[in-house]
Protein backbone atom coordinates (compact mmCIF):
# COMPACT_ATOMS: atom_id res chain seq x y z
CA UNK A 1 13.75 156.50 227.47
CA UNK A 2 14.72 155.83 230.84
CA UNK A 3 14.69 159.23 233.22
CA UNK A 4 17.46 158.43 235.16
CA UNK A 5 20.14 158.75 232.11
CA UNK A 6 22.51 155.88 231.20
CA UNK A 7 24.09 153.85 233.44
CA UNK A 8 25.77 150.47 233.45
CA UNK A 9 23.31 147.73 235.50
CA UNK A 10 24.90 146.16 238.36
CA UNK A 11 23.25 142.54 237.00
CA UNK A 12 24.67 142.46 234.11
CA UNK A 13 26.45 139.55 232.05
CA UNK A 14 29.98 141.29 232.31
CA UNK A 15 30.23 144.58 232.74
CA UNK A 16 26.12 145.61 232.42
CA UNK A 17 26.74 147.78 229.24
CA UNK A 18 24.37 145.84 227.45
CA UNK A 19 22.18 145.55 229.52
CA UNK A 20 22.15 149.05 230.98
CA UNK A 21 21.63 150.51 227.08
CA UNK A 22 18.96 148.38 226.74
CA UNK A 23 17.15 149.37 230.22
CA UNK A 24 17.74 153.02 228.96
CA UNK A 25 16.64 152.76 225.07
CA UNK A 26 13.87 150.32 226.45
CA UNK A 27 14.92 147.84 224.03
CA UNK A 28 15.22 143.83 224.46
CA UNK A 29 18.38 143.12 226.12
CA UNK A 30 19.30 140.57 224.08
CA UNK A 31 18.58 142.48 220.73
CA UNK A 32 21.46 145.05 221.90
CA UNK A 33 23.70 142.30 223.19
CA UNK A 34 23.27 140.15 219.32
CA UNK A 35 23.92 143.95 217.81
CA UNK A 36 27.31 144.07 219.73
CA UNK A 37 28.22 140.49 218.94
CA UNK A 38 27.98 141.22 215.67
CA UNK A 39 29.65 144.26 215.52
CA UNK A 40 32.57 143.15 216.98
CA UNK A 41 32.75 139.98 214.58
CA UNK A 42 32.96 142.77 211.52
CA UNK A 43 35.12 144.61 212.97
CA UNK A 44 37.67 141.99 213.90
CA UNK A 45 36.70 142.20 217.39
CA UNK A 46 39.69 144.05 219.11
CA UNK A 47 37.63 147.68 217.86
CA UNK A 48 34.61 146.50 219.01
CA UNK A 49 35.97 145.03 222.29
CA UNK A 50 37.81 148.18 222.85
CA UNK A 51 34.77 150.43 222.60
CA UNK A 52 32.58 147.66 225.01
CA UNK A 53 35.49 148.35 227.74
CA UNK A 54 35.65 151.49 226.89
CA UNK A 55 31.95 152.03 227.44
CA UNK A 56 32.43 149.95 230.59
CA UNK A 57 34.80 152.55 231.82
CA UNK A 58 32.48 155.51 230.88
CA UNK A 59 29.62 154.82 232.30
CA UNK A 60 29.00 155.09 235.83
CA UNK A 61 26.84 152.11 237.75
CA UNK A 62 23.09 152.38 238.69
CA UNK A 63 22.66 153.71 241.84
């Protein structure tokens, strides 16, 4: 696990969720990012795109 906590990465593909989680969990970005794809494809995508942005609004950028 990452010491500094979770935060969203600045170089991210959209809003840096992904790829912060991943930094944090130090897990394969793109292993977290196929996770989210494919939870929002079960769950019709507007839940799952609702909890991405609200994620996005949550977490607070790297310093």
């Amino acid at each position: 696990m990452n010491k500094q906590g979770l935060y969203r990465s600045r170089t991210g593909m959209i809003f840096g969720v992904c790829k912060g989680l991943g930094e944090s969990m130090d897990m394969n970005v793109t292993a977290i990012r196929l996770i989210a794809i494919v939870a929002m494809v079960a769950t019709g995508f507007v839940p799952g795109i609702l909890v991405y942005l609200g994620a996005a609004m949550i977490m607070k950028p790297e310093p």
